[in-house]
Protein backbone atom coordinates (compact mmCIF):
# COMPACT_ATOMS: atom_id res chain seq x y z
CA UNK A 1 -78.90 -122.04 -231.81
CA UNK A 2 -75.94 -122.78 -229.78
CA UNK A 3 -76.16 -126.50 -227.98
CA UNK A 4 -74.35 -126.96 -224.92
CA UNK A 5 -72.74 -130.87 -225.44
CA UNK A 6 -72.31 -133.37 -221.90
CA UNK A 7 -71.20 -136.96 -222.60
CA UNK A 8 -74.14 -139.19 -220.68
CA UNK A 9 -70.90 -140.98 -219.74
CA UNK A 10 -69.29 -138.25 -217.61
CA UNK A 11 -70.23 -136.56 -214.58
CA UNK A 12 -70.98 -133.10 -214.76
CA UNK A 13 -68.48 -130.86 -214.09
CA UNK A 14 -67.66 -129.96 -210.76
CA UNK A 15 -69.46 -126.68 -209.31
CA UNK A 16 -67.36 -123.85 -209.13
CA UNK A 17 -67.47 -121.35 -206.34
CA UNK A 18 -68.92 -117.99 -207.16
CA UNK A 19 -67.94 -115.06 -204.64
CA UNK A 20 -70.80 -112.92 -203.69
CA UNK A 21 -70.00 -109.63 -205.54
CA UNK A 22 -70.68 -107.42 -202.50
CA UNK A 23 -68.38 -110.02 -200.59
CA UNK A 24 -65.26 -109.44 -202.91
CA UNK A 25 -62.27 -106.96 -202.92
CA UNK A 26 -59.49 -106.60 -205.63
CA UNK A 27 -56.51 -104.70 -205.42
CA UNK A 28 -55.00 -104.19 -208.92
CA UNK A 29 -51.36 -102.63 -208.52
CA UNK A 30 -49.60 -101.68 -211.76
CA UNK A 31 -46.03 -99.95 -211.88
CA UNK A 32 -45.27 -98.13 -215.31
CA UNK A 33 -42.97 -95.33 -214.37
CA UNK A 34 -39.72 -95.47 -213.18
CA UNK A 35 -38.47 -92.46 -211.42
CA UNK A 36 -34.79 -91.71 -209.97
CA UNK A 37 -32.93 -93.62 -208.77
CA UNK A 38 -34.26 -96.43 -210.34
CA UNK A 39 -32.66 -97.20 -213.64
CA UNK A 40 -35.82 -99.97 -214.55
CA UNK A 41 -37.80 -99.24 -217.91
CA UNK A 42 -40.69 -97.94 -218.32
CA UNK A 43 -43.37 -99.93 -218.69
CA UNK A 44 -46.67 -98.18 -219.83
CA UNK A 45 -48.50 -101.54 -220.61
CA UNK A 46 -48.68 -102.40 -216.99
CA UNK A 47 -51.20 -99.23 -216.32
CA UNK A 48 -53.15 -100.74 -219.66
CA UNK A 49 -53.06 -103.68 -217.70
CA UNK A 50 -54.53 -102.61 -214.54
CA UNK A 51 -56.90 -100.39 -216.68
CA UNK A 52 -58.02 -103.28 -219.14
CA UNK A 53 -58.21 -106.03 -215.86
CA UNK A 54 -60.50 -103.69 -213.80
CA UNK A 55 -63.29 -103.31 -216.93
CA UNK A 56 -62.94 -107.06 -217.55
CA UNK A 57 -63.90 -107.80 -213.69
CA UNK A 58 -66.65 -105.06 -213.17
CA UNK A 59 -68.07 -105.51 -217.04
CA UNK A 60 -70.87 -107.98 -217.83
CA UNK A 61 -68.23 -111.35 -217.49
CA UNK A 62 -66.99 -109.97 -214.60
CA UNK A 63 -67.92 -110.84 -210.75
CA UNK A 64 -67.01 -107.83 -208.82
CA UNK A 65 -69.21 -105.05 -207.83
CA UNK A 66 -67.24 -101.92 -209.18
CA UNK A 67 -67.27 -100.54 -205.34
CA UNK A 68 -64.58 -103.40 -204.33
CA UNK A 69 -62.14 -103.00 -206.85
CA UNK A 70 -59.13 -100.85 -206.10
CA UNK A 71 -57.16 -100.25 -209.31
CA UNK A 72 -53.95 -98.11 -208.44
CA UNK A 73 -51.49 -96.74 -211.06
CA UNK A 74 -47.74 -96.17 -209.96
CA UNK A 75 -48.04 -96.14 -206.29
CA UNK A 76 -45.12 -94.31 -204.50
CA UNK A 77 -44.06 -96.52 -201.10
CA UNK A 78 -44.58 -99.70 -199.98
CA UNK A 79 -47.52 -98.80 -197.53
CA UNK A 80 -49.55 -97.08 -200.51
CA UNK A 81 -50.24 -100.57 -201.89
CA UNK A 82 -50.83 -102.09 -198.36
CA UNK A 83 -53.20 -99.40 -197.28
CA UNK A 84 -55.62 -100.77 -199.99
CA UNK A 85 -56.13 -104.36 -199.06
CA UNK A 86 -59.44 -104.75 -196.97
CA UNK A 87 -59.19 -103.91 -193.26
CA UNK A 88 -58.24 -106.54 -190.84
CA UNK A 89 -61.35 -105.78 -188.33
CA UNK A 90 -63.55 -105.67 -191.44
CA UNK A 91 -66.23 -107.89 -192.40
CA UNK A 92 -65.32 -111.84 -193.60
CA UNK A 93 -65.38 -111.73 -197.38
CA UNK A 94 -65.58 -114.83 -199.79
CA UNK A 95 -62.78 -113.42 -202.13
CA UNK A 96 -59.46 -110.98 -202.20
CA UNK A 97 -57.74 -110.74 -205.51
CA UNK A 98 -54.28 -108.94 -205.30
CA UNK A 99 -52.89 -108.23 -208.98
CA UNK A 100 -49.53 -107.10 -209.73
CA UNK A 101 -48.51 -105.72 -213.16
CA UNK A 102 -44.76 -104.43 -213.26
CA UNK A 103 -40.85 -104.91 -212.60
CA UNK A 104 -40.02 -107.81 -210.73
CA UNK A 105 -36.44 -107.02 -208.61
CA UNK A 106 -34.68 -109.73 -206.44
CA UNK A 107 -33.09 -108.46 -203.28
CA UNK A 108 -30.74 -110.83 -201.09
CA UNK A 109 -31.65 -114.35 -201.24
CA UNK A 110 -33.05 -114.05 -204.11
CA UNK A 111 -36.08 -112.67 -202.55
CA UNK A 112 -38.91 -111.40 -205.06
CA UNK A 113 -39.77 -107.96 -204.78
CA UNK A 114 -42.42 -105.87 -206.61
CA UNK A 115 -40.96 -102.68 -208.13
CA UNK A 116 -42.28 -99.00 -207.51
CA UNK A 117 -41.44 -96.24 -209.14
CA UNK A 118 -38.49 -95.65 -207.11
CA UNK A 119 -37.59 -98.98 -206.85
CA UNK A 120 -34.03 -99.77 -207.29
CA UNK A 121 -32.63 -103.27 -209.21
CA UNK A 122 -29.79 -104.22 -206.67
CA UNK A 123 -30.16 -107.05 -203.95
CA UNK A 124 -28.54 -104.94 -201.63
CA UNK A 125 -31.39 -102.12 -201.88
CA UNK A 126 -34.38 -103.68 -203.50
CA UNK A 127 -36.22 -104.52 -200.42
CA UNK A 128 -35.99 -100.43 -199.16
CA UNK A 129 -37.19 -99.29 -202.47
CA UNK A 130 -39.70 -101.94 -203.50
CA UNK A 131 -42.82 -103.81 -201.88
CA UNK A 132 -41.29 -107.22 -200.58
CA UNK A 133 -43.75 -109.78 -201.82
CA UNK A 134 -43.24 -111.34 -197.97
CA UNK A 135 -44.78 -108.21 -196.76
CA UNK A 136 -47.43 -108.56 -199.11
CA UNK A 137 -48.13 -111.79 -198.06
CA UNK A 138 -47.82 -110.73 -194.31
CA UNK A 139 -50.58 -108.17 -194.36
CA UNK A 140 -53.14 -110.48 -196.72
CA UNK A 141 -52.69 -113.26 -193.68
CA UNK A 142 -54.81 -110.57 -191.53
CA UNK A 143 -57.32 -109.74 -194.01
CA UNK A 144 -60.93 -112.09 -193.04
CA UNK A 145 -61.04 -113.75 -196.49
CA UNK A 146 -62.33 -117.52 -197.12
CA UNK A 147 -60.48 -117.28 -200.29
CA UNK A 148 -56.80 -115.10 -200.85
CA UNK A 149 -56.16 -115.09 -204.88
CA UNK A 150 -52.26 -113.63 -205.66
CA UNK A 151 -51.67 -113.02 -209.88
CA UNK A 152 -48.33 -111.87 -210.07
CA UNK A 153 -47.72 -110.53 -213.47
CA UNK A 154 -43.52 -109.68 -213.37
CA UNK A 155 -39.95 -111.28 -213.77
CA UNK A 156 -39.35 -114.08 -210.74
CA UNK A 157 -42.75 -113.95 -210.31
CA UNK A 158 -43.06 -117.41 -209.25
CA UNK A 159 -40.24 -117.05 -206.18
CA UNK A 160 -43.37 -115.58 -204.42
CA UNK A 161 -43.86 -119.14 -203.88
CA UNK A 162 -41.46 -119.31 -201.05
CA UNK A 163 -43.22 -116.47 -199.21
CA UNK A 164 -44.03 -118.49 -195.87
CA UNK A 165 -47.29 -116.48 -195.35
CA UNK A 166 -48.23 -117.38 -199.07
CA UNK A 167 -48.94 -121.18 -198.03
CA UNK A 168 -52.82 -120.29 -197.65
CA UNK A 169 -53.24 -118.25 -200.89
CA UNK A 170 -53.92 -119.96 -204.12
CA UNK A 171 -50.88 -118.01 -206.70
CA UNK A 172 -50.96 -117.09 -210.02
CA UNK A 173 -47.45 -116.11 -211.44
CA UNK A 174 -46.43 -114.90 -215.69
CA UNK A 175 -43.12 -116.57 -215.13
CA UNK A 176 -41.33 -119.42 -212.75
CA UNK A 177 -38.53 -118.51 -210.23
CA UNK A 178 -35.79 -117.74 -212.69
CA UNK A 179 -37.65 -116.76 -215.59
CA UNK A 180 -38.36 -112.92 -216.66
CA UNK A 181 -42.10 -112.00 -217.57
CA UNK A 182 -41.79 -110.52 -221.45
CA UNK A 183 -44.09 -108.30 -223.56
CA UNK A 184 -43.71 -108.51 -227.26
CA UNK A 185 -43.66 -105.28 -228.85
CA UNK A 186 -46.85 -104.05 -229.97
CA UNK A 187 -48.72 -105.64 -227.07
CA UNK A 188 -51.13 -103.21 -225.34
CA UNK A 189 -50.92 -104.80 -221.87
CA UNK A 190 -47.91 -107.37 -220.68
CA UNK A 191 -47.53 -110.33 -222.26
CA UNK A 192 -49.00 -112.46 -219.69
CA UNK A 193 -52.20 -109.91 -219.16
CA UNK A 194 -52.83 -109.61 -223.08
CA UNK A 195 -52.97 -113.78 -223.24
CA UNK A 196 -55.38 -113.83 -220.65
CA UNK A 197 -57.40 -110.63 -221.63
CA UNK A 198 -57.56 -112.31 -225.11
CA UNK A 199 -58.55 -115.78 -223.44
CA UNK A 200 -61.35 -113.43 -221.37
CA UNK A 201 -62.60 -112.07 -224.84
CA UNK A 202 -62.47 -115.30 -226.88
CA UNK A 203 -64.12 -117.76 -223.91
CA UNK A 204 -63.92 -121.53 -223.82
CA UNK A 205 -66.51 -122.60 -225.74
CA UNK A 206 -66.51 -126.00 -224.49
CA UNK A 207 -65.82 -124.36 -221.04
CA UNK A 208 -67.74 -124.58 -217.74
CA UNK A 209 -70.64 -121.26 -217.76
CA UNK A 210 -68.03 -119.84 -215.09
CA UNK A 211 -64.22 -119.58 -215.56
CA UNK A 212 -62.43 -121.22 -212.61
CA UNK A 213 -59.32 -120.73 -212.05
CA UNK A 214 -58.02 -124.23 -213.02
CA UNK A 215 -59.34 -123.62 -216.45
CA UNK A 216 -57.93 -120.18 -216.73
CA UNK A 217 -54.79 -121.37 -216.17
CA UNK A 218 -54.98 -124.57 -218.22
CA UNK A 219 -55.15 -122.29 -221.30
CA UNK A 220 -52.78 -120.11 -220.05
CA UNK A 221 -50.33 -123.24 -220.29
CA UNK A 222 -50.87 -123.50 -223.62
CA UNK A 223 -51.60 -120.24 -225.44
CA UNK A 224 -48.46 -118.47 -223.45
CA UNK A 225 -46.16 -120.76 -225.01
CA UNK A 226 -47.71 -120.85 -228.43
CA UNK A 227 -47.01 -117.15 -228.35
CA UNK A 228 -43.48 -117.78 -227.18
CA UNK A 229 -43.78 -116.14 -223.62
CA UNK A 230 -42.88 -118.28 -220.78
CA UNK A 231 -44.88 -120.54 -218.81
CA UNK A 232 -47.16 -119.69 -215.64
CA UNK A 233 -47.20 -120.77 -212.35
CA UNK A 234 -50.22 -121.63 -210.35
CA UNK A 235 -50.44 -123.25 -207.08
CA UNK A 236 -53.96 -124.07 -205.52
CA UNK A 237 -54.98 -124.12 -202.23
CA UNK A 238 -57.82 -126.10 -201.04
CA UNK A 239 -60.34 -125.65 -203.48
CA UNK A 240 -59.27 -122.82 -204.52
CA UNK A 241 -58.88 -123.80 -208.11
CA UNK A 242 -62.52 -123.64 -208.32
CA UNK A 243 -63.07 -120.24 -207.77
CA UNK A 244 -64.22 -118.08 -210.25
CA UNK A 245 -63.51 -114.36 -211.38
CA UNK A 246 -65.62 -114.32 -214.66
CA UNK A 247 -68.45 -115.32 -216.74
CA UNK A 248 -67.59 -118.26 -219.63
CA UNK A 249 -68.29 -115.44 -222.90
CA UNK A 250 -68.16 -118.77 -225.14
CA UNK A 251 -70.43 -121.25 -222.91
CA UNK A 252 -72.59 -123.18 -224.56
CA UNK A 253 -71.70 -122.93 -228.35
CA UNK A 254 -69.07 -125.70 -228.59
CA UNK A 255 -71.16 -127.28 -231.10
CA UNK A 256 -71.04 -124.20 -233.74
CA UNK A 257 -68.92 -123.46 -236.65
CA UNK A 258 -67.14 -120.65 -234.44
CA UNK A 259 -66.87 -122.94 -231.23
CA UNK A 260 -65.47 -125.99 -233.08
CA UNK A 261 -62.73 -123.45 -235.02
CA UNK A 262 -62.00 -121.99 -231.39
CA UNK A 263 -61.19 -125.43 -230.16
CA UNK A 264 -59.14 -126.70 -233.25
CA UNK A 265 -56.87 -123.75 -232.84
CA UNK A 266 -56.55 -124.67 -228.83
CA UNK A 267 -56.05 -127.93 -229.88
CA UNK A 268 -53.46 -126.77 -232.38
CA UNK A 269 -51.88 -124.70 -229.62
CA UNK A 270 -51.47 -127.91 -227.50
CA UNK A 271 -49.34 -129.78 -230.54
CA UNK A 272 -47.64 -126.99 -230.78
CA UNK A 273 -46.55 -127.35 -226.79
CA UNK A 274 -45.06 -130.83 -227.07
CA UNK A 275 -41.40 -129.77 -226.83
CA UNK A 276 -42.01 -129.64 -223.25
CA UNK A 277 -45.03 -131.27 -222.95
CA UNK A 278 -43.82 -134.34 -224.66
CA UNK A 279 -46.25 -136.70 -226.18
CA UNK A 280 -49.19 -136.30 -223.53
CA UNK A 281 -49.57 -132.87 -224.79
CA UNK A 282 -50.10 -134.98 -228.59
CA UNK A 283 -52.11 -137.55 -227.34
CA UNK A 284 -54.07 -134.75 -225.64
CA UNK A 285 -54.56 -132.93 -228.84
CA UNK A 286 -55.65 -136.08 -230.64
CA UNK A 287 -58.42 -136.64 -228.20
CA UNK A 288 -59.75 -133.16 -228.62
CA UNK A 289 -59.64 -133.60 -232.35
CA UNK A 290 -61.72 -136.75 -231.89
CA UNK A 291 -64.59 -135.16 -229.71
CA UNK A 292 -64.46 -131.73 -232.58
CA UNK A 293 -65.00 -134.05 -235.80
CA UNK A 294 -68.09 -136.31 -234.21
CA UNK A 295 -69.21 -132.74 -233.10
CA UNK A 296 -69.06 -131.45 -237.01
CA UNK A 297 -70.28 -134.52 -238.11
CA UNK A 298 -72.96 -134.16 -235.85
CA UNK A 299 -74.00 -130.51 -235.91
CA UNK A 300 -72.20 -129.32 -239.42
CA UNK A 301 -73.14 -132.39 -241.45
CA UNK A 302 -70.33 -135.31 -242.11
CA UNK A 303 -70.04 -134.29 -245.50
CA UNK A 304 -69.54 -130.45 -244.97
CA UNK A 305 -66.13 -129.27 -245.64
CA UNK A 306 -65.18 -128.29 -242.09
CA UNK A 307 -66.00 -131.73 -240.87
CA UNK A 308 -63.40 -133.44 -243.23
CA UNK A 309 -60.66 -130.99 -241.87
CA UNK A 310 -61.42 -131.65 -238.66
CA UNK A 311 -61.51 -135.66 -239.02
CA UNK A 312 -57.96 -135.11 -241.28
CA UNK A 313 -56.71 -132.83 -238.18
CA UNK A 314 -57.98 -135.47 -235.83
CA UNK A 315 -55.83 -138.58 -237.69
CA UNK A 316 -52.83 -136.43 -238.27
CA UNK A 317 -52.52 -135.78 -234.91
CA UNK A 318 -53.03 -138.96 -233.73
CA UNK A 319 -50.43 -140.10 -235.74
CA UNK A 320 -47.77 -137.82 -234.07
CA UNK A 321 -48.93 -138.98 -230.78
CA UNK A 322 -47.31 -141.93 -232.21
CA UNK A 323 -49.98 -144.45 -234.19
CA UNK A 324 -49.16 -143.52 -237.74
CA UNK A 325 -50.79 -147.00 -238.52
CA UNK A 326 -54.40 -145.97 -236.91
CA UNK A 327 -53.68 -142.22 -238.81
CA UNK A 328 -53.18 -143.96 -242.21
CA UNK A 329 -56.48 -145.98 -241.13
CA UNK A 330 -58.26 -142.59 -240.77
CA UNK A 331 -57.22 -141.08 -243.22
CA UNK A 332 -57.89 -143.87 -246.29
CA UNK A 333 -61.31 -143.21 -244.66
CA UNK A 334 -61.52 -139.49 -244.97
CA UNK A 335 -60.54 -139.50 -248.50
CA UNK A 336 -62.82 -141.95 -249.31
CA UNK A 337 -65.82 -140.41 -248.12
CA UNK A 338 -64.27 -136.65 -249.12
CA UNK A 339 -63.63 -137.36 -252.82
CA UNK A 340 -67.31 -137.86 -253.70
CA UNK A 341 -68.27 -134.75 -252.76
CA UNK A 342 -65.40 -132.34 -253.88
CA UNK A 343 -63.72 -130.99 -256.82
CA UNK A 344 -60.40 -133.02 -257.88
CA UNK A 345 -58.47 -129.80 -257.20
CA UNK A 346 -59.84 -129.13 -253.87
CA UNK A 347 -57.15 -127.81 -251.71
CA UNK A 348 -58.41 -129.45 -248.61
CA UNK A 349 -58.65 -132.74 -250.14
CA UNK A 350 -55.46 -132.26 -252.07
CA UNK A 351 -53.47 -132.01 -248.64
CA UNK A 352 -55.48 -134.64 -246.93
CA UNK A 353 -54.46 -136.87 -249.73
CA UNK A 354 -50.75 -135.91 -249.42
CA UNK A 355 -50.56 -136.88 -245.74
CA UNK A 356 -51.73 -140.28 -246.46
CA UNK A 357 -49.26 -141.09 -248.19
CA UNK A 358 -46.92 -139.75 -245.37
CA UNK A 359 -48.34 -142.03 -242.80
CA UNK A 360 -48.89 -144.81 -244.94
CA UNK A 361 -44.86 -144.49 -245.37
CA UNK A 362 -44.54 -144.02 -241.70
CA UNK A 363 -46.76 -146.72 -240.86
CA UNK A 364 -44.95 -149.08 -243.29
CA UNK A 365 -41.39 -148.12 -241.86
CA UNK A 366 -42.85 -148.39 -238.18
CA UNK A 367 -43.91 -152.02 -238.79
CA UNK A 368 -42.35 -154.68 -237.42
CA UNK A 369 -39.51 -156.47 -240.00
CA UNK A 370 -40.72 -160.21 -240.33
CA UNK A 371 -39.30 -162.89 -238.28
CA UNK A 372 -36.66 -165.49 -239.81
CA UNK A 373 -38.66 -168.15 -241.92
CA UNK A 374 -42.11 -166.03 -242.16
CA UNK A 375 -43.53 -164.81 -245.38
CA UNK A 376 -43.93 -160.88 -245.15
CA UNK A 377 -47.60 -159.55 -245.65
């Protein structure tokens, strides 16, 4: 039976806010034909996206009431986007979500437009053929909304950020201000909506019962680099970050053999991150180790197999956050109490002995030469 684990030592985690269904509106916008004059590929995974996005937020996870979401395939001007946002004299919702799947096009001053089919790639022409995301932002100002949510899923997506009527909407972007949005062939949605359909599918299983925003787009972080697609944006406003679209499908089974796997390969993800994320992203991924091996040993048994990965992925890690000495330490420990209870030739003990030797070398090189006049150890 899955068993939800709090530490008595932390506070629970922080409510999120849950828009009344009735009270919610989405407009999902996704451009995957390009039409003369525009010279633009096609892009057929942005309609998969829109298509996919919609299900995921009127299914069972999802928090919309089917009647407020507006999902709208290759619309032909500017106003036949606008048109769909809620009314401006219309009732005060808790929640708009705009979504944009498609071409992003910069037009003078490197000013982020969102392609139609029309649309034209020029900065001299882009604003009269595309939707100008400062228009967008204009007409969502007038909508009665406690909380505006942008996801901008295109090229430049993040120079939306320097919309001046986007200062009150919490943003979402696939890509910064100078970075284009990619999608891998094969993918059946865009690079950046795949990631987070697949995050959707998979949940967090040691994730809050709702996913907020803040932890949508912590994983994002990660799992869009692991797959080699650039990094998201996000900017919060208010409390924004605690709003959430969609039901946790992982909550409460952090403790089982298919939770603790599903956060060892997020934890995995997060080493593999450290290029940019330098050694907090390691240290981070140590820590996360630490918490899945006492939750094996706790739930699996400390002498089942998985548990003794976990504990060797938990002191390999922490020794390339940088304390091969403490690593060594764990792992004498691991192979200890592993060799009792395996074959010689297991694999698993096999390569947890081989990286003991490697940071028992590292830990011996790391140490500090003797001073003049002392005896070495």
């Amino acid at each position: 039976m899955p068993t939800e684990q709090h530490s008595r030592a932390q506070p629970p985690p922080w409510p999120p806010i849950v828009p009344a269904p009735g009270r919610s509106a989405a407009v999902l916008i996704g451009t995957a034909t390009q039409v003369v004059p525009s010279t633009l590929p096609q892009l057929p995974q942005a309609a998969a996206s829109v298509t996919a996005l919609a299900t995921e937020l009127t299914g069972p996870y999802g928090l919309f009431d089917p009647s407020g979401v507006h999902p709208r395939v290759d619309p032909p001007t500017p106003a036949d986007v606008l048109r769909l946002l809620p009314s401006p004299g219309g009732d005060q919702l808790d929640l708009v979500l705009f979504y944009f799947a498609g071409h992003g096009v910069r037009a003078q001053g490197d000013r982020l437009c969102l392609a139609l089919p029309g649309s034209v790639d020029d900065e001299d022409r882009a604003e009269h053929t595309s939707l100008p995301v400062t228009a967008l932002f204009q007409a969502l100002a007038s909508v009665p909304a406690r909380h505006k949510v942008v996801v901008l899923d295109c090229c430049f997506a993040g120079r939306a950020l320097d919309a001046p009527h986007a200062a009150d909407v919490h943003v979402l972007t696939a890509a910064g201000r100078s970075k284009k949005a990619r999608t891998p062939q094969g993918y059946p949605q865009t690079g950046f909506t795949a990631t987070l359909l697949e995050l959707l599918a998979e949940g967090v299983p040691d994730g809050p019962e709702h996913l907020d925003l803040t932890t949508l787009y912590r994983h994002l972080e990660v799992g869009l680099p692991a797959a080699r697609l650039p990094r998201p944006l996000q900017r919060a406003f208010g409390d924004s970050g605690d709003l959430a679209l969609f039901r946790n499908r992982a909550h409460g089974t952090a403790a089982t053999r298919p939770g603790l796997l599903a956060r060892a390969r997020f934890a995995e993800r997060l080493t593999a991150t450290a290029s940019w994320g330098g050694n907090r992203r390691l240290r981070q991924a140590a820590a996360r180790f630490a918490a899945i091996a006492s939750d094996a040993a706790t739930h699996l048994g400390p002498t089942d197999p998985d548990t003794f990965r976990y504990r060797h992925a938990h002191a390999s890690a922490t020794g390339a956050a940088g304390d091969p000495l403490r690593a060594s330490a764990l792992l004498r420990e691991v192979v200890a109490d592993w060799e009792p209870t395996a074959p010689p030739d297991d694999p698993g003990l096999a390569a947890a002995r081989a990286s003991l030797e490697v940071w028992r070398a590292r830990a011996g090189a790391a140490a500090p030469a003797p001073a003049v006049g002392e005896a070495g150890a």
